[in-house]
PDB file of N, CA and C in Angstrom:
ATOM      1  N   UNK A   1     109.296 130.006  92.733  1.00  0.00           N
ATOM      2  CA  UNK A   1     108.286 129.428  93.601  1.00  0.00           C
ATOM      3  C   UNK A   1     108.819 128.125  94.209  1.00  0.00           C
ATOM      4  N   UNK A   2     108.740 128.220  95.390  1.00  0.00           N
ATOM      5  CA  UNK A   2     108.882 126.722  96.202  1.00  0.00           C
ATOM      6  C   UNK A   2     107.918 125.396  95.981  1.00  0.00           C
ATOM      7  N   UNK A   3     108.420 124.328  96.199  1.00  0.00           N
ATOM      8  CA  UNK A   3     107.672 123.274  95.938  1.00  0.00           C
ATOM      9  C   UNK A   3     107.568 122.969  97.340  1.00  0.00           C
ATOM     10  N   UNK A   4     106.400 122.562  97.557  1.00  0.00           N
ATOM     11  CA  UNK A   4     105.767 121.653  98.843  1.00  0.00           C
ATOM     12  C   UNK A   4     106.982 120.212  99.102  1.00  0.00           C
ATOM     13  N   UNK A   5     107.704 120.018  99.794  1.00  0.00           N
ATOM     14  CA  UNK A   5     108.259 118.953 100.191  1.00  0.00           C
ATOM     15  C   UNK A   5     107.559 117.848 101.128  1.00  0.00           C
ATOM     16  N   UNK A   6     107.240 116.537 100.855  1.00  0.00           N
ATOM     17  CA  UNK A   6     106.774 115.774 102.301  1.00  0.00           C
ATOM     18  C   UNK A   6     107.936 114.866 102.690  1.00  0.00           C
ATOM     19  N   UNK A   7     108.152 114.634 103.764  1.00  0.00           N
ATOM     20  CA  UNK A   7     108.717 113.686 104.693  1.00  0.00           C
ATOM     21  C   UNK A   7     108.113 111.862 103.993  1.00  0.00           C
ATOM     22  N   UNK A   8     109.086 111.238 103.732  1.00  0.00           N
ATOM     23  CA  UNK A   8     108.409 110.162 103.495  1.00  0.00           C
ATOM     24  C   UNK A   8     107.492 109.318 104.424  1.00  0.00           C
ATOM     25  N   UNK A   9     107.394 109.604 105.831  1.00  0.00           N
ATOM     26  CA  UNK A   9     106.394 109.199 106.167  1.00  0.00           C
ATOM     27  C   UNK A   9     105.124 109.817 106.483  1.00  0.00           C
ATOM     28  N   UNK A  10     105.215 111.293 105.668  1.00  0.00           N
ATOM     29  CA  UNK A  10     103.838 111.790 105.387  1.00  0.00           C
ATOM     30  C   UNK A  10     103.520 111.415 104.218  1.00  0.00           C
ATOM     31  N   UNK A  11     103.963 111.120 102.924  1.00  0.00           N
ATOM     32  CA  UNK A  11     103.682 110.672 101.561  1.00  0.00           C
ATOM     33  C   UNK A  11     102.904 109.428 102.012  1.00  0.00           C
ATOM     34  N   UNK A  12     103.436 108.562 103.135  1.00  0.00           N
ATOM     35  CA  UNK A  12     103.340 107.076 102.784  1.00  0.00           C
ATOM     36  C   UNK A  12     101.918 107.048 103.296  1.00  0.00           C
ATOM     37  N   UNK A  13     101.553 107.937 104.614  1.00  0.00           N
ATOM     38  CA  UNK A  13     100.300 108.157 105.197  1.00  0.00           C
ATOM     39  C   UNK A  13      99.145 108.277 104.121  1.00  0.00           C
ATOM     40  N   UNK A  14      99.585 109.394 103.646  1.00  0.00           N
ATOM     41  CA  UNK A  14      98.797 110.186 102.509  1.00  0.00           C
ATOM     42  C   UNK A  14      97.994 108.690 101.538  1.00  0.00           C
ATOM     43  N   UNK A  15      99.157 108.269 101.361  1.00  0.00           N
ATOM     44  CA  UNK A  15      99.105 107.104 100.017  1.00  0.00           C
ATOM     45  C   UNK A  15      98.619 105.324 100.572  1.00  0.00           C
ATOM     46  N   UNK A  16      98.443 105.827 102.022  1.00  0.00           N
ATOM     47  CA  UNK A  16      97.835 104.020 102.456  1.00  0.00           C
ATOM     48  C   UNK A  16      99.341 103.216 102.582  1.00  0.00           C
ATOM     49  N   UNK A  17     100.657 103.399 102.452  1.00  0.00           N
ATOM     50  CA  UNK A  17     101.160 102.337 101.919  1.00  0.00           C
ATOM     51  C   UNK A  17     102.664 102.826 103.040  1.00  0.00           C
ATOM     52  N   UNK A  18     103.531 101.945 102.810  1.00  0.00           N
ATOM     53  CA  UNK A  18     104.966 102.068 103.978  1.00  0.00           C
ATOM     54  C   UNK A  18     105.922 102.766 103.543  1.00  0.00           C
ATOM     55  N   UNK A  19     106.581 103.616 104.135  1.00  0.00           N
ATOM     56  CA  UNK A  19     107.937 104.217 104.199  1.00  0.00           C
ATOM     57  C   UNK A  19     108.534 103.731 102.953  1.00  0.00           C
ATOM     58  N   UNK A  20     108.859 102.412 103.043  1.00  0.00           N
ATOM     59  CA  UNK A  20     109.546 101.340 102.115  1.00  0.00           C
ATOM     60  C   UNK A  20     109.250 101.519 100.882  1.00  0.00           C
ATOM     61  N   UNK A  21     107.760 101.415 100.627  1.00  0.00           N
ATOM     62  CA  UNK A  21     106.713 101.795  99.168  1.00  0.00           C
ATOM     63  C   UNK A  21     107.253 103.040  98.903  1.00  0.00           C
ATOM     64  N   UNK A  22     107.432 104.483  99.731  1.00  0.00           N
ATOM     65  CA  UNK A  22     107.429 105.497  99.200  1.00  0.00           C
ATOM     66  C   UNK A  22     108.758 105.807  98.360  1.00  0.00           C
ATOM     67  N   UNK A  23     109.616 104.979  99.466  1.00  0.00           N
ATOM     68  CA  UNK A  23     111.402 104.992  98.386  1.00  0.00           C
ATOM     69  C   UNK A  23     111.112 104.151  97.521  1.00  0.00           C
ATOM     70  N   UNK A  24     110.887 103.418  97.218  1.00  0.00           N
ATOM     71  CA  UNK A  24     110.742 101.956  95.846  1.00  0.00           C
ATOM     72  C   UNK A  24     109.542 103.018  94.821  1.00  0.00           C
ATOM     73  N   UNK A  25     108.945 103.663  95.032  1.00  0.00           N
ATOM     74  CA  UNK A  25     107.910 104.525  93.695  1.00  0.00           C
ATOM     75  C   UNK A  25     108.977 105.454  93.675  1.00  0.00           C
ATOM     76  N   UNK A  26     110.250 106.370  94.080  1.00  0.00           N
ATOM     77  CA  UNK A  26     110.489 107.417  94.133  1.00  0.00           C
ATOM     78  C   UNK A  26     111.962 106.727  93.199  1.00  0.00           C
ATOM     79  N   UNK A  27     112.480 105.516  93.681  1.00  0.00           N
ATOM     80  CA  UNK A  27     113.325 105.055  93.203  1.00  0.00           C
ATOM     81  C   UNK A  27     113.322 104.699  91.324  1.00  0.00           C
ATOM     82  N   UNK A  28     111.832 103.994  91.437  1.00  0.00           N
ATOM     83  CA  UNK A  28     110.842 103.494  89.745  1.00  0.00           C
ATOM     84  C   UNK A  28     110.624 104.755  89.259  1.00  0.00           C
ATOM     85  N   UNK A  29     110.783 105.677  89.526  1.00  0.00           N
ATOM     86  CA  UNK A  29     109.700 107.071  89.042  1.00  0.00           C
ATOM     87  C   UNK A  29     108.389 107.358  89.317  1.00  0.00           C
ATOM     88  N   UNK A  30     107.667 106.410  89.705  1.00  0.00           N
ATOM     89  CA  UNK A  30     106.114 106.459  90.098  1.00  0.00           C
ATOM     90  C   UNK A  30     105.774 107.753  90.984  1.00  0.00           C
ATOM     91  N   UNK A  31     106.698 108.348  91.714  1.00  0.00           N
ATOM     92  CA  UNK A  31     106.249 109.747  92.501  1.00  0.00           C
ATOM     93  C   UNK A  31     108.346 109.944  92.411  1.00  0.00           C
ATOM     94  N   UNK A  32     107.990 111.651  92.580  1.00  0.00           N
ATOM     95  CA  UNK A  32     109.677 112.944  92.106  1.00  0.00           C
ATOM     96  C   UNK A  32     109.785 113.089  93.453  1.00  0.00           C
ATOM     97  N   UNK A  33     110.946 113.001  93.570  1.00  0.00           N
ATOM     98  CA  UNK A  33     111.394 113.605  95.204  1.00  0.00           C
ATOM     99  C   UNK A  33     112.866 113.645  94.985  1.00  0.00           C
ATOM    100  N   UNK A  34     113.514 114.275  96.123  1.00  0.00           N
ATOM    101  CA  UNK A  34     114.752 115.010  95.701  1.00  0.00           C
ATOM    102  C   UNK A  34     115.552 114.358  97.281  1.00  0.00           C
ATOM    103  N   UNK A  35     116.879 114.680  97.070  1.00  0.00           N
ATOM    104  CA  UNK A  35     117.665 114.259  98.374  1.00  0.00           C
ATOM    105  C   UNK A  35     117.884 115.532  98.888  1.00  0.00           C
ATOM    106  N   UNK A  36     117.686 115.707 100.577  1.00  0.00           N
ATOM    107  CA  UNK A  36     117.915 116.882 100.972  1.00  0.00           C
ATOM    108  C   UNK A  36     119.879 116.567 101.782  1.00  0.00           C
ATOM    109  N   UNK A  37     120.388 116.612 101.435  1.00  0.00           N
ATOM    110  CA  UNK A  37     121.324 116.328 102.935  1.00  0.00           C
ATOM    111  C   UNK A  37     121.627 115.175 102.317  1.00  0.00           C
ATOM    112  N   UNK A  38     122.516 114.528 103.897  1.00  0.00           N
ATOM    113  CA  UNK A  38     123.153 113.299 103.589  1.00  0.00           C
ATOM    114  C   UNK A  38     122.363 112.235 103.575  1.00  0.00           C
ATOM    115  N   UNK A  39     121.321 111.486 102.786  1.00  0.00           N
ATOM    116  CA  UNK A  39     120.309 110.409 102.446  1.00  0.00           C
ATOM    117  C   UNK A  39     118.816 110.803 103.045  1.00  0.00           C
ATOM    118  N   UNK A  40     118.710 112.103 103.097  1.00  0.00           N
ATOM    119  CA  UNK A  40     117.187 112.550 103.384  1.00  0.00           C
ATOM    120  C   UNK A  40     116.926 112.492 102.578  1.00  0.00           C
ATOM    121  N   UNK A  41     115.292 111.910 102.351  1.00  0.00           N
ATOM    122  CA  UNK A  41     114.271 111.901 101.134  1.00  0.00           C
ATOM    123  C   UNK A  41     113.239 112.775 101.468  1.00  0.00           C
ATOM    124  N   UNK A  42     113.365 113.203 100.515  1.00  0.00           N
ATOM    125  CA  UNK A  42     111.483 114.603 100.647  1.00  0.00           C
ATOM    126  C   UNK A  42     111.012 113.975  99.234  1.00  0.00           C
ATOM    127  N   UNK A  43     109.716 114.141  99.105  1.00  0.00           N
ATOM    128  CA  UNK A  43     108.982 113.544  98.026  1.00  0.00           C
ATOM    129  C   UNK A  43     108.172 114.813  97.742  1.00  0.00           C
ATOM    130  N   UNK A  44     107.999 115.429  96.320  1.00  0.00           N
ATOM    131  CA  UNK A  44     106.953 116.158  96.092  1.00  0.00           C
ATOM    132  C   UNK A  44     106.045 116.241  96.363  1.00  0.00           C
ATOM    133  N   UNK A  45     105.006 116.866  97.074  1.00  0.00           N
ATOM    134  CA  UNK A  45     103.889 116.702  97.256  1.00  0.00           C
ATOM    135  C   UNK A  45     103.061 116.909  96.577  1.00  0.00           C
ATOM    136  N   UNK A  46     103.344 117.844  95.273  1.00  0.00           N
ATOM    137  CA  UNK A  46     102.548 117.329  93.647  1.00  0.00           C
ATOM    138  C   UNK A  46     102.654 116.301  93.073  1.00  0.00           C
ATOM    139  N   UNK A  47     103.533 115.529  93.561  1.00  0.00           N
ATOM    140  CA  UNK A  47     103.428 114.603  92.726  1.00  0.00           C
ATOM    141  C   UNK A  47     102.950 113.086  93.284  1.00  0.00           C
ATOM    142  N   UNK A  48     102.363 113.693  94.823  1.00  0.00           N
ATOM    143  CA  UNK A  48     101.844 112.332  95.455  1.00  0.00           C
ATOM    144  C   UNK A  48     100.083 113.077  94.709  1.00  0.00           C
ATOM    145  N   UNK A  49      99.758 113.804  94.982  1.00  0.00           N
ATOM    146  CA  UNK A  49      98.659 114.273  94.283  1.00  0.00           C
ATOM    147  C   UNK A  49      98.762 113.860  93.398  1.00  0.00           C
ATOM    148  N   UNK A  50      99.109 113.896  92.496  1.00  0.00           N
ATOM    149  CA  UNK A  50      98.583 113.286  90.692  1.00  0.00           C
ATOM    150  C   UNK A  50      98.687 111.981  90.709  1.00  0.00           C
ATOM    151  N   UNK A  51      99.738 111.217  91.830  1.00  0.00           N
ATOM    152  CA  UNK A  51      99.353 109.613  92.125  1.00  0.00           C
ATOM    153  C   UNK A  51      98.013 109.626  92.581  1.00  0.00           C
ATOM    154  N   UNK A  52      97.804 110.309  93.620  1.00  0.00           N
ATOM    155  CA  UNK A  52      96.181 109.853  94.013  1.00  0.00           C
ATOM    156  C   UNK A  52      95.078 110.366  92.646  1.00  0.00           C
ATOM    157  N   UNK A  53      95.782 111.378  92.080  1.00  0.00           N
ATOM    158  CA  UNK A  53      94.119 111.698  90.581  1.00  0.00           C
ATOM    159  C   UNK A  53      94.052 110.396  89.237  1.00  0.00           C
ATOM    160  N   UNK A  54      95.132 110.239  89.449  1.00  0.00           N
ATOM    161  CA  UNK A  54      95.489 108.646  88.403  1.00  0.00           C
ATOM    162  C   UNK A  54      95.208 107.541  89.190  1.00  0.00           C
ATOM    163  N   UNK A  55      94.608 107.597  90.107  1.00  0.00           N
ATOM    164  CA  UNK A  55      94.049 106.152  90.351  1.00  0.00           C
ATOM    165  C   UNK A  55      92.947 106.049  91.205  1.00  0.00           C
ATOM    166  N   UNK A  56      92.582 107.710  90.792  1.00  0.00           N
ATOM    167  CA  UNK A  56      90.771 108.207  91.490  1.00  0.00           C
ATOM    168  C   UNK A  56      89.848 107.058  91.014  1.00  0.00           C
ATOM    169  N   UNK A  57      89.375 106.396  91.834  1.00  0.00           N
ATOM    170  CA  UNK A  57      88.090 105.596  91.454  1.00  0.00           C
ATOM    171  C   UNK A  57      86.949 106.158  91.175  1.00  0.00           C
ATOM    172  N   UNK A  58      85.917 105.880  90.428  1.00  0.00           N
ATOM    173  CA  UNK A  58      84.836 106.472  90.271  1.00  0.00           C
ATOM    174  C   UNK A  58      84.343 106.984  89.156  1.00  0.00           C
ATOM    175  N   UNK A  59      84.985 108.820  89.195  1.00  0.00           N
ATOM    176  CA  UNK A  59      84.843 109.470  88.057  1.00  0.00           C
ATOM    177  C   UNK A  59      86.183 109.778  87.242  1.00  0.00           C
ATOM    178  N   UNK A  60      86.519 108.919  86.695  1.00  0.00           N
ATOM    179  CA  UNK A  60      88.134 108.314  86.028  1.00  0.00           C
ATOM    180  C   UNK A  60      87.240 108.586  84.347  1.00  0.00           C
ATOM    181  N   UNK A  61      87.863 109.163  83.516  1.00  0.00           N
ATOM    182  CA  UNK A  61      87.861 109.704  82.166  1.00  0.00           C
ATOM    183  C   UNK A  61      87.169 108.429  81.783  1.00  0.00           C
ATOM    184  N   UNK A  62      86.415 107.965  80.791  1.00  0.00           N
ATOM    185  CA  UNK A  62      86.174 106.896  80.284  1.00  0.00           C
ATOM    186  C   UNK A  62      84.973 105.942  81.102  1.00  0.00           C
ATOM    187  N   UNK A  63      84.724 106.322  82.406  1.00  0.00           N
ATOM    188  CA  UNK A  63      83.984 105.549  83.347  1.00  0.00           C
ATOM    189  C   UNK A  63      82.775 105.512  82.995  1.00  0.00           C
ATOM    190  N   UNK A  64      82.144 104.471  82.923  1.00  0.00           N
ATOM    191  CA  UNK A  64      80.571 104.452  82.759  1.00  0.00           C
ATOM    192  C   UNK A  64      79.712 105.095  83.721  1.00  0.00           C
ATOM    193  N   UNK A  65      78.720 106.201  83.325  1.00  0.00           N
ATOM    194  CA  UNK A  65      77.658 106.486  84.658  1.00  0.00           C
ATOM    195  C   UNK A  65      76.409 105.268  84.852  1.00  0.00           C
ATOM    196  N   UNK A  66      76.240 104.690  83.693  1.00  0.00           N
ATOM    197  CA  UNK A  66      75.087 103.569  84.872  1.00  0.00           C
ATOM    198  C   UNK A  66      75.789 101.933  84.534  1.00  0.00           C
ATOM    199  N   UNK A  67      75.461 101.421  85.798  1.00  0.00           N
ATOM    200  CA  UNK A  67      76.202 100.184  86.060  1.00  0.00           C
ATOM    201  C   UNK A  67      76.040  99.461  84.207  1.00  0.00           C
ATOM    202  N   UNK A  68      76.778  98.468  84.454  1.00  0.00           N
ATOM    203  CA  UNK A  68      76.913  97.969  82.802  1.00  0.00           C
ATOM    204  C   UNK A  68      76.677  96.499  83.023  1.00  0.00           C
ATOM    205  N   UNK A  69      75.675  96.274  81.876  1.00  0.00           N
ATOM    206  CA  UNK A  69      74.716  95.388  82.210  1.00  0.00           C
ATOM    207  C   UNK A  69      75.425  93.947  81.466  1.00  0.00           C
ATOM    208  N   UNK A  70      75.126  92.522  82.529  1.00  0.00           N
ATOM    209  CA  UNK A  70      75.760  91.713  81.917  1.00  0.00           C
ATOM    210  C   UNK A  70      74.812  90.302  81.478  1.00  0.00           C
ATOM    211  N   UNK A  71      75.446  89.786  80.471  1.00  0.00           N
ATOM    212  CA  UNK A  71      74.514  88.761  80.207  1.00  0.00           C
ATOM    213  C   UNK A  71      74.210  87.416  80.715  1.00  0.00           C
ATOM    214  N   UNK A  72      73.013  87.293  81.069  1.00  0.00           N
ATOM    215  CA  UNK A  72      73.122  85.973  81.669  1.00  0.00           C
ATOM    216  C   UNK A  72      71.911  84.771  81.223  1.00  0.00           C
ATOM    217  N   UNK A  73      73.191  83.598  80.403  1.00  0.00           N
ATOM    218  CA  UNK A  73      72.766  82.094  80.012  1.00  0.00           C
ATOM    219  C   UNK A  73      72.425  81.707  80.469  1.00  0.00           C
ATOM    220  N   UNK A  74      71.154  81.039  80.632  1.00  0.00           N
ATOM    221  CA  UNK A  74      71.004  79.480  81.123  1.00  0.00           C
ATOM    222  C   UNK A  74      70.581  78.039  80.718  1.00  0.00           C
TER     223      UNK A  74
END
């Protein structure tokens, strides 16, 4: 089975963030991508997905459903 390849400046779209960001996470490990050729970067496109489910706001494992109530001194 083939893997989805993106162009780093579709990852970077995808992800809010620059060209630059997408080599520096790919470089750290933060998102897998492979060299095609002589210094082409393709970035997984599973693995910009599981960047965006790891830092889903909202309904994130552990999240409270009603606001959390705080105390207030006076």
């Amino acid at each position: 089975m083939y893997k989805k390849l993106l162009r780093p400046d579709e990852a970077a779209r995808m992800l809010s963030v620059s060209r630059w960001t997408i080599y520096r996470w790919v470089d750290d490990g933060r998102l897998e991508g492979t060299r095609v050729g002589p210094g082409s970067l393709r970035v997984f496109a599973e693995s910009v997905d599981e960047l965006i489910d790891r830092n889903r706001v909202g309904e994130a494992a552990g999240s409270r459903s009603e606001p959390r109530k705080i105390p207030v001194t006076r």
